[in-house]
N, C-alpha and C. Protein backbone atom coordinates (compact mmCIF):
# COMPACT_ATOMS: atom_id res chain seq x y z
N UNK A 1 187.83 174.60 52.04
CA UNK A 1 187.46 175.53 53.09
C UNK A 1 188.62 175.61 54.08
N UNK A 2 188.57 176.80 55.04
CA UNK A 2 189.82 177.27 55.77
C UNK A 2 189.21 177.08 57.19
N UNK A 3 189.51 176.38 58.61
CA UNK A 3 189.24 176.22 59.25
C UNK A 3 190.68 176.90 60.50
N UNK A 4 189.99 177.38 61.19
CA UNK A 4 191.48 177.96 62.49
C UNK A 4 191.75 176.82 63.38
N UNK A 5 192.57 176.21 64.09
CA UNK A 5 192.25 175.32 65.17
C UNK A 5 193.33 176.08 66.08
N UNK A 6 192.96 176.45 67.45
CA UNK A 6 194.02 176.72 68.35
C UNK A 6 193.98 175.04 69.35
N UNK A 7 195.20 174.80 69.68
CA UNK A 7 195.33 174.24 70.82
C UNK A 7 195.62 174.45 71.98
N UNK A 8 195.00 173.99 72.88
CA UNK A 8 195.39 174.96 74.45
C UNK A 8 196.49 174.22 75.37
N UNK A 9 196.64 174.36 76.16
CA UNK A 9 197.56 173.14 77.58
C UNK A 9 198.17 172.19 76.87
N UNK A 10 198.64 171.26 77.05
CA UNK A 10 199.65 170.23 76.45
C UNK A 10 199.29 170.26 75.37
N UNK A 11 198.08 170.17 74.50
CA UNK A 11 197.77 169.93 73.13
C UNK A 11 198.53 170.42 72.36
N UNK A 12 199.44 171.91 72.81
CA UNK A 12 199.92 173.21 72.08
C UNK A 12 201.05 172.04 71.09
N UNK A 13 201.89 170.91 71.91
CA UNK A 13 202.65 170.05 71.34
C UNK A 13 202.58 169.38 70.29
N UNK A 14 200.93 169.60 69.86
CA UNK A 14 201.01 169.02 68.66
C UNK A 14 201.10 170.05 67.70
N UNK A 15 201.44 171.36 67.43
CA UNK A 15 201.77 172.10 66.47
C UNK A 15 202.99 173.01 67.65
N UNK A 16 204.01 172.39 67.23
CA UNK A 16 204.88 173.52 68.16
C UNK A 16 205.42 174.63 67.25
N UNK A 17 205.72 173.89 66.16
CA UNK A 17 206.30 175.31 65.17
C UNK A 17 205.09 176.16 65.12
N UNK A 18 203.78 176.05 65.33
CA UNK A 18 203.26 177.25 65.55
C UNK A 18 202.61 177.97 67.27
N UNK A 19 202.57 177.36 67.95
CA UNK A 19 202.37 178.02 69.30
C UNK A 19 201.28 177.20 69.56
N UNK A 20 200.66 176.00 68.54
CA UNK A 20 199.27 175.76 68.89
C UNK A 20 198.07 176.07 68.03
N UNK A 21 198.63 177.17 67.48
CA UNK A 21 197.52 177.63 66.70
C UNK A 21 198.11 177.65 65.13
N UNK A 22 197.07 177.10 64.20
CA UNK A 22 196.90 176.86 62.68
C UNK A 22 195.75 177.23 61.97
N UNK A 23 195.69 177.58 60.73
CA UNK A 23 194.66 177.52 60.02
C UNK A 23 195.12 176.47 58.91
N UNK A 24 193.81 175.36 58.68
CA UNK A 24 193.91 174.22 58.25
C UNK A 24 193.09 174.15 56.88
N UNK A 25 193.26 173.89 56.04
CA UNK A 25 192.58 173.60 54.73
C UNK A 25 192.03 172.18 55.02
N UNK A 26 190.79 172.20 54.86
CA UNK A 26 189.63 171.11 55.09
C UNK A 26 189.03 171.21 53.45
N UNK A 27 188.55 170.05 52.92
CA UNK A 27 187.38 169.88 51.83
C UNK A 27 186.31 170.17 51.94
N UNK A 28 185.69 170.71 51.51
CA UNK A 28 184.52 170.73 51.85
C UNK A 28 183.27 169.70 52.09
N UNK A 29 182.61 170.00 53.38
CA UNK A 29 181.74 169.02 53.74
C UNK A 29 182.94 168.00 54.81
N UNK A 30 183.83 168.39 54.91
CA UNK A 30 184.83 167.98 56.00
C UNK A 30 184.10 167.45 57.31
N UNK A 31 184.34 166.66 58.44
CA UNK A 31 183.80 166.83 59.86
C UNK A 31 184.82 167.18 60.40
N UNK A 32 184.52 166.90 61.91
CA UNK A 32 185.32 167.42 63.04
C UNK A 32 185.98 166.13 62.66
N UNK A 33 185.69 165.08 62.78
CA UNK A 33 186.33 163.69 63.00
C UNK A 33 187.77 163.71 61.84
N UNK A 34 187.29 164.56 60.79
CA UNK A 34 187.90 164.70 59.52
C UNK A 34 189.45 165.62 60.28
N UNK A 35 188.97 166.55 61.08
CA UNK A 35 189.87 167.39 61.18
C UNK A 35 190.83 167.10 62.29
N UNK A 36 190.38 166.50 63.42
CA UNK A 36 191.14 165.26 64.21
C UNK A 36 191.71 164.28 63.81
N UNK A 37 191.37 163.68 62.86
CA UNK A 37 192.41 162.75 61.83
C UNK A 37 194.01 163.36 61.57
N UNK A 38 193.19 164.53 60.64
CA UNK A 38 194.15 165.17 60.26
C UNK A 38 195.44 166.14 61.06
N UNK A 39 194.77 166.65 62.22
CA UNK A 39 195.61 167.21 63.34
C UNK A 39 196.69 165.71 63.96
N UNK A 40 195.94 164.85 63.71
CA UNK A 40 197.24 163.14 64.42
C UNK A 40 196.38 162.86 65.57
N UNK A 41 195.47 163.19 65.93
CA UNK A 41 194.75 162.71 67.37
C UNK A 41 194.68 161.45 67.51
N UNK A 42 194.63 160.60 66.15
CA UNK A 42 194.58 159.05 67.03
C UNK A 42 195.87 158.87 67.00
N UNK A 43 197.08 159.76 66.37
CA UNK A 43 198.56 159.05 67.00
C UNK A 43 198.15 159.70 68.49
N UNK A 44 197.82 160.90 68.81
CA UNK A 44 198.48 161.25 70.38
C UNK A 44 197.57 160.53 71.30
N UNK A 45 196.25 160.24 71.00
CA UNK A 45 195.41 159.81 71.80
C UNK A 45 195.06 158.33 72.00
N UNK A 46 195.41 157.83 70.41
CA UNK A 46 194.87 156.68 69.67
C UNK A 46 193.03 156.06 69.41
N UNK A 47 192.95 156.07 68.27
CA UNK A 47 191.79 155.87 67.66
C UNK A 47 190.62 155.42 68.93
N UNK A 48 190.98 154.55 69.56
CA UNK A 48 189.86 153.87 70.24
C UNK A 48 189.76 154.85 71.43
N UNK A 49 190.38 156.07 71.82
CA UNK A 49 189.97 156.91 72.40
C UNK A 49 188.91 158.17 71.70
N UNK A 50 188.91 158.47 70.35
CA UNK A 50 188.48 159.24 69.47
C UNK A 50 186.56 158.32 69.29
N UNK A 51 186.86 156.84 69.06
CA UNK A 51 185.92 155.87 68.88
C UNK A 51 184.91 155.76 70.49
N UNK A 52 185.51 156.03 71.42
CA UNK A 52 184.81 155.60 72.74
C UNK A 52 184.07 157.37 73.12
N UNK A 53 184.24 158.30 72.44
CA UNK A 53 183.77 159.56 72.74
C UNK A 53 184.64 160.58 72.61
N UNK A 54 183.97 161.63 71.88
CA UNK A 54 184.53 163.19 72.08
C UNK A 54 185.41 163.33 73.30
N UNK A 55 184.21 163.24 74.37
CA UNK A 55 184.60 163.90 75.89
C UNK A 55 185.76 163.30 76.25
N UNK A 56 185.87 162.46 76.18
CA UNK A 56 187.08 161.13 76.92
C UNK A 56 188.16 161.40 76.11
N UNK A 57 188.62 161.84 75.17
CA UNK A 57 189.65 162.52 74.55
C UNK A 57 190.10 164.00 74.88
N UNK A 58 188.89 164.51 74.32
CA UNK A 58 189.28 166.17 74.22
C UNK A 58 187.84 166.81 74.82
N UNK A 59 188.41 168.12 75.00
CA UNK A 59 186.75 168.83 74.53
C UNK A 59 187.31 170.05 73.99
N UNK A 60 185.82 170.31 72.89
CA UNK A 60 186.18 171.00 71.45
C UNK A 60 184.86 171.99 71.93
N UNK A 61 185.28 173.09 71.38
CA UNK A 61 184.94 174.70 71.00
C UNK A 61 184.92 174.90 69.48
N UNK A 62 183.44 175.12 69.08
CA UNK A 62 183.58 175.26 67.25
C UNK A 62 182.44 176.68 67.51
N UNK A 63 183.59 177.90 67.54
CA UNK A 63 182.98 179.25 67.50
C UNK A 63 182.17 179.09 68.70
N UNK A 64 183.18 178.97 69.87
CA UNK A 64 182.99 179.68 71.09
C UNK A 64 181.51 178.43 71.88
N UNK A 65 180.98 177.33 71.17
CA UNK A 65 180.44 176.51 71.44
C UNK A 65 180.77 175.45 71.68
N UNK A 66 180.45 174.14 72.78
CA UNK A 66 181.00 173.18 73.07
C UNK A 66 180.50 172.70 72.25
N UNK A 67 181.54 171.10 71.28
CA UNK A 67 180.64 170.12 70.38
C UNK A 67 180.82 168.74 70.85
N UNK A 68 180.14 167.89 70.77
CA UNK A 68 180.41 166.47 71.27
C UNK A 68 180.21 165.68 70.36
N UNK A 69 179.74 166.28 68.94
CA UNK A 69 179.88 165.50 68.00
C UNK A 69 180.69 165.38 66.89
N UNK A 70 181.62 163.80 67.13
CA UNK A 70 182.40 163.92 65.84
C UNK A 70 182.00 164.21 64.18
N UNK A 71 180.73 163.49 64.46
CA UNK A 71 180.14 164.16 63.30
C UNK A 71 179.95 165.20 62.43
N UNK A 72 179.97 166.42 63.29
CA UNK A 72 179.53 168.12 63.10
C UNK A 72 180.43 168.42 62.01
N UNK A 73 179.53 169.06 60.77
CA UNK A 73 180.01 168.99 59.38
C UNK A 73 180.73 170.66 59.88
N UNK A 74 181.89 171.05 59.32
CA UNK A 74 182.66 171.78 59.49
C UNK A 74 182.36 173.26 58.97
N UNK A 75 182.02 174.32 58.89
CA UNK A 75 181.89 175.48 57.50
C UNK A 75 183.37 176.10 57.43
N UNK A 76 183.56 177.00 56.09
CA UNK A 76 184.34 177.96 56.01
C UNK A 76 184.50 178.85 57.36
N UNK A 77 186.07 178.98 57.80
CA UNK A 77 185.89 180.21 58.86
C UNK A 77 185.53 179.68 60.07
N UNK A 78 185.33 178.40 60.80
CA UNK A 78 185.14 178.08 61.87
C UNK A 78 186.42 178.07 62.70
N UNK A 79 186.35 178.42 63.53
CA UNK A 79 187.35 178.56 64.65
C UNK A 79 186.92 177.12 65.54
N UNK A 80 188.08 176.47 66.18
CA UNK A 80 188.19 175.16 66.45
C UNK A 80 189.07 175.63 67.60
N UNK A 81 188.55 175.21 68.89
CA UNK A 81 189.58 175.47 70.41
C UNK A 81 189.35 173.88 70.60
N UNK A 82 190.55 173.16 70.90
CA UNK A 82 191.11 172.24 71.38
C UNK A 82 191.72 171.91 72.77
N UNK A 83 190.78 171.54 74.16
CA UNK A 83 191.47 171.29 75.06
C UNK A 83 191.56 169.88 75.55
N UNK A 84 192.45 169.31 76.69
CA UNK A 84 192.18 168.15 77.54
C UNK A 84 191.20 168.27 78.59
N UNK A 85 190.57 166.92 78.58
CA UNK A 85 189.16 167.08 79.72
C UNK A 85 189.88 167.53 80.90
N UNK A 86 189.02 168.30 81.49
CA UNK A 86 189.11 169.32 82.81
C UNK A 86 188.52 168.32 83.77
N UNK A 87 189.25 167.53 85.04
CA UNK A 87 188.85 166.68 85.60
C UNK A 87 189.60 167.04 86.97
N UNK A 88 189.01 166.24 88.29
CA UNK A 88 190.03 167.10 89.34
C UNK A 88 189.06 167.04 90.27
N UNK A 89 189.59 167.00 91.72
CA UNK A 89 188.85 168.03 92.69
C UNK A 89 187.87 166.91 94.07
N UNK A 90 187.90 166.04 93.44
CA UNK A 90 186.67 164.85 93.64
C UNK A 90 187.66 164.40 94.93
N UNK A 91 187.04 164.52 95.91
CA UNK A 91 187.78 163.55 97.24
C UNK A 91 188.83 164.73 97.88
N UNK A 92 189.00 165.47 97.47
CA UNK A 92 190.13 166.13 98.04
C UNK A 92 189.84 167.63 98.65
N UNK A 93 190.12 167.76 99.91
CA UNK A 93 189.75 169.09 100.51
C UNK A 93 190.59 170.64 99.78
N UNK A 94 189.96 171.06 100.04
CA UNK A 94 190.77 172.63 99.75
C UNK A 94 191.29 173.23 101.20
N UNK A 95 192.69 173.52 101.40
CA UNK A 95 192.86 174.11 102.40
C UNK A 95 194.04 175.33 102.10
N UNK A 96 193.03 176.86 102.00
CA UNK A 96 193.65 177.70 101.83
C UNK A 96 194.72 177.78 102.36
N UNK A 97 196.07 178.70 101.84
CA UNK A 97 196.68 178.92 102.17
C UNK A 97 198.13 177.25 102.36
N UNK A 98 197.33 176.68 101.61
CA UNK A 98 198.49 175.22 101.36
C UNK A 98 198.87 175.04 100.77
């Protein structure tokens, strides 16, 4: 099966010869976990970040839906968005115009 994965913000580094974005040949009955293997996520992240949670690594888009499970068996044709957790903001004022 043929799976798309774009990567967004720094991730783009892990496919630079393509901009970020690939379409990946998966086996069928593949997971996500399968396809994070295969993209190098436990080189960039390392395994025990992949092992301690989805969220705490990445967060994943499989056809425009958030997934949190490494588990989630893959189909033909799924589109895969790849970002870094969106974190920020906590303690710190906003002062327009700064």
């Amino acid at each position: 099966m043929r799976v798309h994965v774009k990567l967004l913000s720094s991730l783009r580094e892990m496919l630079p010869e393509s901009g970020g974005e690939q379409d990946f040949d998966l086996p069928d009955g593949a997971s996500l976990r399968d396809l994070l293997l295969r993209l190098g996520f436990e080189t960039y992240f390392g395994e025990a970040s992949l092992e301690k949670g989805l969220a705490n690594a990445v967060q994943v888009l499989i056809n425009q839906v958030f997934e949190g499970s490494l588990e989630r068996i893959l189909k033909d044709g799924d589109e895969t968005v790849f970002f870094p957790p969106i974190s920020g903001g906590k303690g710190t004022e906003f002062i327009p115009g700064s």
